[in-house]
Protein backbone atom coordinates (compact mmCIF):
# COMPACT_ATOMS: atom_id res chain seq x y z
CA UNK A 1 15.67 -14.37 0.02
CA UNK A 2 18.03 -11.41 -0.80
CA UNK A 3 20.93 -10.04 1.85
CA UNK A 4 18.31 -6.88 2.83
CA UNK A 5 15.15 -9.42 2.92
CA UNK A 6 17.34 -11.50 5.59
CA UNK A 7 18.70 -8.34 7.47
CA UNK A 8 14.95 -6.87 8.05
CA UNK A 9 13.47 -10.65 9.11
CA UNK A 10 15.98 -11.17 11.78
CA UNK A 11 15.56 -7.67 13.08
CA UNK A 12 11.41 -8.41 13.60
CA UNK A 13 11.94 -12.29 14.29
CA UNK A 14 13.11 -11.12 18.22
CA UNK A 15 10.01 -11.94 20.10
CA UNK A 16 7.32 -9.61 19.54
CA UNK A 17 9.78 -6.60 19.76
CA UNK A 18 7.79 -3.10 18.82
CA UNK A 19 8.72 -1.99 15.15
CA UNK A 20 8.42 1.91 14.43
CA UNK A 21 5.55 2.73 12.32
CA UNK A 22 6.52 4.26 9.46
CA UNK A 23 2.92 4.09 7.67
CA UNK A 24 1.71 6.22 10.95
CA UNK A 25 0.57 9.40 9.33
CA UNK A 26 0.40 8.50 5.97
CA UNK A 27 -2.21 8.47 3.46
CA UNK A 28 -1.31 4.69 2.56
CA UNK A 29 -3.23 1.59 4.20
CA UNK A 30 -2.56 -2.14 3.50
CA UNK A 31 -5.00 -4.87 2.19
CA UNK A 32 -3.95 -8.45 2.59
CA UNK A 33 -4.92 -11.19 0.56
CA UNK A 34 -5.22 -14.88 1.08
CA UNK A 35 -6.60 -17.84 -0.09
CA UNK A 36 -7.32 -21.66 1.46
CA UNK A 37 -7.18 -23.30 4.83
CA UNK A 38 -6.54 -26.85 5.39
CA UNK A 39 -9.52 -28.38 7.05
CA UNK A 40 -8.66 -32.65 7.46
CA UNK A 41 -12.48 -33.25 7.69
CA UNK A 42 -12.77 -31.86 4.75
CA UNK A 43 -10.08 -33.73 3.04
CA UNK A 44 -8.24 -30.42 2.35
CA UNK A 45 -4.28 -30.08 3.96
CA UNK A 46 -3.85 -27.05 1.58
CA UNK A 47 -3.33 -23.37 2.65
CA UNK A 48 -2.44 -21.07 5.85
CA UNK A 49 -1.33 -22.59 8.52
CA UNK A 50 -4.71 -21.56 11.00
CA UNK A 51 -2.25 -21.32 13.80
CA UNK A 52 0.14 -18.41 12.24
CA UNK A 53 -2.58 -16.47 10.89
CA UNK A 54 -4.01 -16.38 14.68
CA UNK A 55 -0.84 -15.62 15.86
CA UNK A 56 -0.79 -12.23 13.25
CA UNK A 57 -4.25 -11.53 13.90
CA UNK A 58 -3.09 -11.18 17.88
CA UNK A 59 -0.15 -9.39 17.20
CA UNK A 60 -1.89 -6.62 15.32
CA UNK A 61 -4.82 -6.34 17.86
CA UNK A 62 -1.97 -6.17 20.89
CA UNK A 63 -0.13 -3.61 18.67
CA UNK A 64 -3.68 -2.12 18.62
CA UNK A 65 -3.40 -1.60 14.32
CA UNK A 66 -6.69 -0.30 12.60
CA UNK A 67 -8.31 -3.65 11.53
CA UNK A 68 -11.20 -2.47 9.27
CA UNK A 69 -13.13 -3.42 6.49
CA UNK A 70 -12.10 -3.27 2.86
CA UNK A 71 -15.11 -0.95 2.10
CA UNK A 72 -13.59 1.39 5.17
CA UNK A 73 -10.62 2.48 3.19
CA UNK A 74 -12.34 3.31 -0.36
CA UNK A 75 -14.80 5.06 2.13
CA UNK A 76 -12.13 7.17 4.53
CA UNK A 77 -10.40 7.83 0.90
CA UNK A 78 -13.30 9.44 -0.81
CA UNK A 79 -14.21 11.79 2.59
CA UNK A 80 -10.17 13.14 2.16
CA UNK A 81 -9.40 10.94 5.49
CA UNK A 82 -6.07 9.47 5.52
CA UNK A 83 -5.66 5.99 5.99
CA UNK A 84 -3.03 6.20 8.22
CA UNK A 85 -2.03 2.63 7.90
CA UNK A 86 -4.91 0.88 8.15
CA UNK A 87 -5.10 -3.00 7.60
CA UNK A 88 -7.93 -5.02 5.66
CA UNK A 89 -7.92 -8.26 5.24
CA UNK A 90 -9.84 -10.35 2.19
CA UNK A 91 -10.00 -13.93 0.85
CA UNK A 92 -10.57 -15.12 -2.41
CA UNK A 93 -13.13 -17.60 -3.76
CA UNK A 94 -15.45 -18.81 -1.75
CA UNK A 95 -14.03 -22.56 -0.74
CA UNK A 96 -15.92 -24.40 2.20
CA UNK A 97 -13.01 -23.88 4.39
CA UNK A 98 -13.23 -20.16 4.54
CA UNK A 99 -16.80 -20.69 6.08
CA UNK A 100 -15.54 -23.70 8.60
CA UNK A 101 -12.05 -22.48 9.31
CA UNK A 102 -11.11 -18.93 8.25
CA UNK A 103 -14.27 -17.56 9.19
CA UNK A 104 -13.78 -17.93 12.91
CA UNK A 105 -10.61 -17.38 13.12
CA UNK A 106 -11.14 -13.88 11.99
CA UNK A 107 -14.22 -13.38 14.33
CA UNK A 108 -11.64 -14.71 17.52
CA UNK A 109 -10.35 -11.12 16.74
CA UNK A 110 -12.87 -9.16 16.01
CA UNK A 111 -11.40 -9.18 12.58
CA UNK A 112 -13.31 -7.89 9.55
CA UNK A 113 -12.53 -9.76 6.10
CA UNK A 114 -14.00 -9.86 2.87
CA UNK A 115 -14.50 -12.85 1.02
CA UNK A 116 -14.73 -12.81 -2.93
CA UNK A 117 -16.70 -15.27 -4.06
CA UNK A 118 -17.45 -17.05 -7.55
CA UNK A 119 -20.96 -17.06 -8.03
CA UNK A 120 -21.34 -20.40 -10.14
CA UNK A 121 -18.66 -22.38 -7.48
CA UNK A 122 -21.47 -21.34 -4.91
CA UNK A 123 -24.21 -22.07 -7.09
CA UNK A 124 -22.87 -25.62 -7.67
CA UNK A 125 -22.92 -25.17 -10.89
CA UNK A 126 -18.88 -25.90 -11.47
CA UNK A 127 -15.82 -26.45 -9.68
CA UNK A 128 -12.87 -24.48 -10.49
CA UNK A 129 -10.27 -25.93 -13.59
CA UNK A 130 -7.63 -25.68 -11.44
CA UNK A 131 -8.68 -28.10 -8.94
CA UNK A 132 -9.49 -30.38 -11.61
CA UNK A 133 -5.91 -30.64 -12.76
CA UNK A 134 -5.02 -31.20 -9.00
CA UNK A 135 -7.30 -33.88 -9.02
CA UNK A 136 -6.05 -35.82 -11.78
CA UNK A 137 -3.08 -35.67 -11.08
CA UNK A 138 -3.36 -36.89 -7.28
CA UNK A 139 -5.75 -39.82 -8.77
CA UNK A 140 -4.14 -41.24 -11.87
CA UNK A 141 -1.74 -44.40 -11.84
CA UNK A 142 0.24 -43.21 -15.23
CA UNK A 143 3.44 -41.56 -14.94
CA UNK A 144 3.16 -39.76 -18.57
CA UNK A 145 0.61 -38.16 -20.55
CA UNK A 146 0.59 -36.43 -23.60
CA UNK A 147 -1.89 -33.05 -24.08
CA UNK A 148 -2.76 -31.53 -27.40
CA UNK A 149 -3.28 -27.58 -26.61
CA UNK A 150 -5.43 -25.38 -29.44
CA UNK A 151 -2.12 -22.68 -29.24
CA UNK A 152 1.02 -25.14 -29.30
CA UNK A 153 2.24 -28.40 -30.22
CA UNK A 154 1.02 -31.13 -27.47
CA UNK A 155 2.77 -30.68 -24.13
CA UNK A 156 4.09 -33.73 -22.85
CA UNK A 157 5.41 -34.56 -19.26
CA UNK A 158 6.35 -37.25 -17.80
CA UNK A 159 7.56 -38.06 -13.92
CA UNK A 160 8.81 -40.88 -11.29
CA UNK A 161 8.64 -38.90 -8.08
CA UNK A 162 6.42 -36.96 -6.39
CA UNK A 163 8.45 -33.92 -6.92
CA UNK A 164 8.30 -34.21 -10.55
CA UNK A 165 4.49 -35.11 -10.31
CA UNK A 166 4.38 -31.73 -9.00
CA UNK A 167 6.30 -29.84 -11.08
CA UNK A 168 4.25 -31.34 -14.48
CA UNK A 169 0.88 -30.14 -12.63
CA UNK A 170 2.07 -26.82 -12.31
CA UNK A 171 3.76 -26.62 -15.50
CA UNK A 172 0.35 -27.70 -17.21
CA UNK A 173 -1.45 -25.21 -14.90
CA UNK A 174 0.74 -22.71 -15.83
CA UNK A 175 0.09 -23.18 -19.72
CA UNK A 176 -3.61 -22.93 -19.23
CA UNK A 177 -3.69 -19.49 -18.08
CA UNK A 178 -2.39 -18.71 -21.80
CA UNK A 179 -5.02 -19.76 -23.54
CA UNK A 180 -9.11 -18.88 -23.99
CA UNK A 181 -11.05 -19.85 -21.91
CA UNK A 182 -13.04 -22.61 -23.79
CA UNK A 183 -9.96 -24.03 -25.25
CA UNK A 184 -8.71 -24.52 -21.46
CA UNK A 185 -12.01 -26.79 -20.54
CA UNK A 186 -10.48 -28.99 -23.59
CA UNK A 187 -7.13 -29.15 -22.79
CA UNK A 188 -8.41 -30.43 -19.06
CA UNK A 189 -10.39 -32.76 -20.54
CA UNK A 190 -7.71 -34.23 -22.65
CA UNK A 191 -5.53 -34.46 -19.78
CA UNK A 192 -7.82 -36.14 -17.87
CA UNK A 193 -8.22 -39.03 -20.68
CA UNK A 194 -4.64 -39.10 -20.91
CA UNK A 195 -4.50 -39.41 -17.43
CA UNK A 196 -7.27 -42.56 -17.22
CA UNK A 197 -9.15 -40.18 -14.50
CA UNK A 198 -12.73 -39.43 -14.73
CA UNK A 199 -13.73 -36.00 -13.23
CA UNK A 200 -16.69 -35.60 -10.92
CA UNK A 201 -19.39 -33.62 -12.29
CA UNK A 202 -19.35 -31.86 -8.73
CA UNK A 203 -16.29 -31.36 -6.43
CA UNK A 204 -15.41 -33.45 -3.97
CA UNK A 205 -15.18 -32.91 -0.31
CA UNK A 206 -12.22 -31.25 -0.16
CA UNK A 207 -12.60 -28.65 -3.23
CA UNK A 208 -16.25 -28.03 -2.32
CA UNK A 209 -17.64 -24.33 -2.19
CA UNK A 210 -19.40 -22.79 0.92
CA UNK A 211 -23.10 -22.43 0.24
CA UNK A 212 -24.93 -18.80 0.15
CA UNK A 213 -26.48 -20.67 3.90
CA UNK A 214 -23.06 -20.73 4.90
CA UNK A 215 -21.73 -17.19 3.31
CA UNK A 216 -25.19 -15.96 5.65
CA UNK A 217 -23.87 -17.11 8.78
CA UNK A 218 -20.84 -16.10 8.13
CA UNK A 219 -21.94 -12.57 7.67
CA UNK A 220 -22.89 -12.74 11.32
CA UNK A 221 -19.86 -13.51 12.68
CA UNK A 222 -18.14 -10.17 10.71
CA UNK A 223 -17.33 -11.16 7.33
CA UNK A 224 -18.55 -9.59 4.12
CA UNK A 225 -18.48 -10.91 0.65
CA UNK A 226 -17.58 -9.30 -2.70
CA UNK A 227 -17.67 -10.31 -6.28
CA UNK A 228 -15.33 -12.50 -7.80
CA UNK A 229 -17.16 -13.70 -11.55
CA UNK A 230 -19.50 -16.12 -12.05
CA UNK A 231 -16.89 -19.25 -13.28
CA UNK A 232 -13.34 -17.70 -12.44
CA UNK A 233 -12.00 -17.37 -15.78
CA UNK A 234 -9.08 -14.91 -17.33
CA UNK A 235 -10.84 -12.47 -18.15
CA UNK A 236 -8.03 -11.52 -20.64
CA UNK A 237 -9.03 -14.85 -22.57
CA UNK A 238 -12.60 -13.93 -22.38
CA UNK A 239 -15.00 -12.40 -25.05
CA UNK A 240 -16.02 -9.26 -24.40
CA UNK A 241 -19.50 -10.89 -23.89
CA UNK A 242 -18.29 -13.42 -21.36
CA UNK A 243 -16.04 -10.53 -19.76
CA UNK A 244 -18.48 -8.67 -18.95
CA UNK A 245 -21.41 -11.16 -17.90
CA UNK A 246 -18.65 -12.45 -15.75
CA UNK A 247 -19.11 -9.48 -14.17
CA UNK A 248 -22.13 -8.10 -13.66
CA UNK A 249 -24.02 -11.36 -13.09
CA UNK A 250 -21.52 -11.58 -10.40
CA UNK A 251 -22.22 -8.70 -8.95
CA UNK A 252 -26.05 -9.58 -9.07
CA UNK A 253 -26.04 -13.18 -8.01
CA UNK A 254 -24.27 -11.94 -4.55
CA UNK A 255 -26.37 -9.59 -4.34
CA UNK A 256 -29.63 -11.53 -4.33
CA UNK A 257 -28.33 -13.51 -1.75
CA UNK A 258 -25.98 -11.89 0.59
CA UNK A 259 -27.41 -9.00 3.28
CA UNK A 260 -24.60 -6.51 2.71
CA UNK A 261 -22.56 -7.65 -0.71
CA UNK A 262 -19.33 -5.32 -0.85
CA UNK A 263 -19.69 -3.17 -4.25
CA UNK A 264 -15.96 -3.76 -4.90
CA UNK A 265 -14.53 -6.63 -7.11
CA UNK A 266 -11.97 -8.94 -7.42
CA UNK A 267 -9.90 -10.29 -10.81
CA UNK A 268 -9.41 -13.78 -11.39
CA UNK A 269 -5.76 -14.36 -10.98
CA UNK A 270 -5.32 -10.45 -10.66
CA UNK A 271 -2.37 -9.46 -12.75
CA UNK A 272 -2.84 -6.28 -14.53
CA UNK A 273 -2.26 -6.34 -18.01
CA UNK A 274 -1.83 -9.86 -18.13
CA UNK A 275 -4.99 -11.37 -17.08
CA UNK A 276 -7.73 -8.60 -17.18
CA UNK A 277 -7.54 -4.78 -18.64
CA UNK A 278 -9.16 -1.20 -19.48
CA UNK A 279 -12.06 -3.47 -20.59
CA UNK A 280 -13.01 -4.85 -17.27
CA UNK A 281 -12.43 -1.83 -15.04
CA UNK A 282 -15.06 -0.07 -17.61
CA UNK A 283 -17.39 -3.22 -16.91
CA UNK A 284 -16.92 -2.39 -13.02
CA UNK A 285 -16.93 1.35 -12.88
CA UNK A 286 -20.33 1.25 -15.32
CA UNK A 287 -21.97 -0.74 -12.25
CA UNK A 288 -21.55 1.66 -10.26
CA UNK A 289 -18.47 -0.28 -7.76
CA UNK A 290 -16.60 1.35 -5.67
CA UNK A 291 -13.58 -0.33 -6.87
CA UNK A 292 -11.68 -3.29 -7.69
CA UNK A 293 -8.32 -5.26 -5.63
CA UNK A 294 -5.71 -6.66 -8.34
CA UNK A 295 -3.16 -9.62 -7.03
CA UNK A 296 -0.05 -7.49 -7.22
CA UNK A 297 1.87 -6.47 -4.09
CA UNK A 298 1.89 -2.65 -2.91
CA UNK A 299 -0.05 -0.24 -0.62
CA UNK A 300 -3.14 1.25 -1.10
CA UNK A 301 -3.11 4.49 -1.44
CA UNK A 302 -5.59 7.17 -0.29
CA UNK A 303 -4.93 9.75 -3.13
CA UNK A 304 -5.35 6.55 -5.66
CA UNK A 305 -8.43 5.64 -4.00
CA UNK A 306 -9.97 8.71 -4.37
CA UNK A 307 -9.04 8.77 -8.29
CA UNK A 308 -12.13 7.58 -10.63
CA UNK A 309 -9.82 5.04 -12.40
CA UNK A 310 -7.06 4.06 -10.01
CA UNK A 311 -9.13 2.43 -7.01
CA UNK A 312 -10.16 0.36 -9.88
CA UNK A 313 -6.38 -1.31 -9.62
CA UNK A 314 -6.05 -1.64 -5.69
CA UNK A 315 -2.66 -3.86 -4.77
CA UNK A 316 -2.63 -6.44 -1.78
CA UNK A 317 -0.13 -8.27 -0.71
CA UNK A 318 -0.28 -11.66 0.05
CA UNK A 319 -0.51 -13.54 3.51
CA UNK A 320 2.71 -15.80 4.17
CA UNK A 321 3.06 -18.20 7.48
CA UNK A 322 5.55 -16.04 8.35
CA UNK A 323 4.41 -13.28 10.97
CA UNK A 324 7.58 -11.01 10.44
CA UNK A 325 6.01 -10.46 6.63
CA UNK A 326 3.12 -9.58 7.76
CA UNK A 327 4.86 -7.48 10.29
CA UNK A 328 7.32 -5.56 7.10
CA UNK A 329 4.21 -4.54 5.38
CA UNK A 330 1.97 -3.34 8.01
CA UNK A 331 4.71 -0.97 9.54
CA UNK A 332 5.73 0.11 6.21
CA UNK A 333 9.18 -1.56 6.52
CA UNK A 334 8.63 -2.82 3.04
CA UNK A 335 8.25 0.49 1.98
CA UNK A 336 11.76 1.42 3.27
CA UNK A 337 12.67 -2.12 1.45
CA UNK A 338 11.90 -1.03 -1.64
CA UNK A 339 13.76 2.28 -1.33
CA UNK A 340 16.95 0.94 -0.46
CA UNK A 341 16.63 -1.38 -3.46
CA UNK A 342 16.06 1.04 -5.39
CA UNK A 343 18.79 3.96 -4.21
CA UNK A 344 21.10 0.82 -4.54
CA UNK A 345 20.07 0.25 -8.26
């Protein structure tokens, strides 16, 4: 963390101390985005610590902030409303333990979220390629493996601790986002004969979706769910035929089986430019969406919103364990952040 990252965190650290507003006003609100939650009887230790993001979630309702839904700000954007710092919240998806463990958490508060899910995971009819690498490498007894890759010479890594164990999984993780999308399924393959580690044909306890049962209930308590694909792929490294069946079968399959699916989307991995483009905010605006959230940081803003192609590209930031983040972004303190940063440049 940088000298003016440490100054601002000690200054909101004190208690629960009452940090001036500076979003009040303006037309900018702020979606958050976030991901797993460890639930032990589901095998799974990964992901926000339940107890911090229950702490946040009663700091913001004390500090009375505008919790609302994600649809709410594309909505108070297109009447000419400001957003006047208003917080959403989503999670992306679909994992059991959103339904089991993030799912009431929000509804303690009174918290809207939206949860974008993947289609297929839900379905059954996968298991995201991701998880698979996890697994292999939290399963196999060899400390080496060599993978051939369709765009390089074979990557090799090799480890003794558990430190290094973890640094070859995400190196290898890392590489596959760099390659299509079919060529990725090999390369996980090949690592998982290199590795002597069969993969399930469906995921085990503790990478296991939610079912559509569970997404229904979970619509009762207050949370919504939005597209998010059909099998989670870079849509960068995607066909235009897969990109955009990705897509719209996406949006249908929710649709057939949620009450009130969200008509805004969600990119696989999220970076613009780098892992989706003009192509796929076409795909989404031709369905008729009201928009799409990206995996950048920033503030969404109302003006944007209201703009035919820029609510397409809606920044979030993500959710640390760490309530004074939380706390810079919703009062716009990372807003003055960035402006010192960039006066001092």
């Amino acid at each position: 963390m940088n000298a003016i990252g440490r100054v601002f965190r000690v200054a909101i650290e004190a208690a629960e101390m009452v940090v001036p507003r500076f979003l009040s006003g303006v037309d900018e609100g702020v979606v958050f985005m976030l991901h797993r939650f460890p639930d032990p009887t589901l095998g799974n230790h990964a992901g926000h610590d339940t107890a911090a993001i229950r702490r946040m979630l009663g700091y913001l309702r004390r500090r009375r902030y505008d919790l609302v839904p994600l649809t709410t700000l594309f909505e108070r954007a297109q009447k000419g409303d400001s957003l006047n710092g208003a917080v959403a919240f989503t999670i992306d998806d679909g994992y059991l333990d959103h339904a089991t463990i993030g799912a009431p958490a929000f509804a303690e508060f009174d918290c809207p979220v939206t949860t974008f899910v993947t289609t297929g995971f839900l379905d059954g009819a996968l298991w995201f390629w991701w998880d698979k690498i996890d697994f292999v490498f939290a399963n196999t007894r060899r400390q080496r493996v060599t993978i051939p890759m369709s765009s390089s010479d074979p990557l090799t890594y090799e480890w003794h601790t558990a430190v290094e164990r973890e640094a070859a999984k995400a190196a290898f993780t890392w590489s596959c986002k760099f390659v299509a999308d079919p060529d990725k399924h090999v390369a996980i393959a090949h690592l998982a004969q290199a590795a002597d580690v069969e993969i399930p044909a469906r995921a085990p306890r503790a990478y296991a979706p939610m079912s559509w049962a569970d997404a229904r209930r979970c619509e009762q308590s207050g949370m919504t769910f939005g597209p998010h694909t059909v099998t989670h792929p870079i849509l960068s490294r995607a066909t235009d035929a897969q990109s955009r069946f990705e897509i719209e079968e996406s949006w249908k399959r929710l649709s057939s089986e949620v009450t009130r699916p969200d008509p805004v989307f969600c990119y696989p991995n999220g970076e613009p430019g780098r892992d989706f483009g003009d192509r796929e905010a076409a795909t989404i605006a031709s369905l008729g969406l009201r928009g799409a959230v990206v995996g950048s940081r920033g503030y969404a803003n109302g003006g944007k919103l209201r703009d035919q192609r820029d609510r397409l590209f809606v920044p979030r930031f993500p959710v640390t364990d760490i309530q004074a983040d939380l706390i810079q972004c919703v009062t716009g303190l990372e807003r003055l952040k960035e402006q010192i940063r960039a006066r001092r440049r």
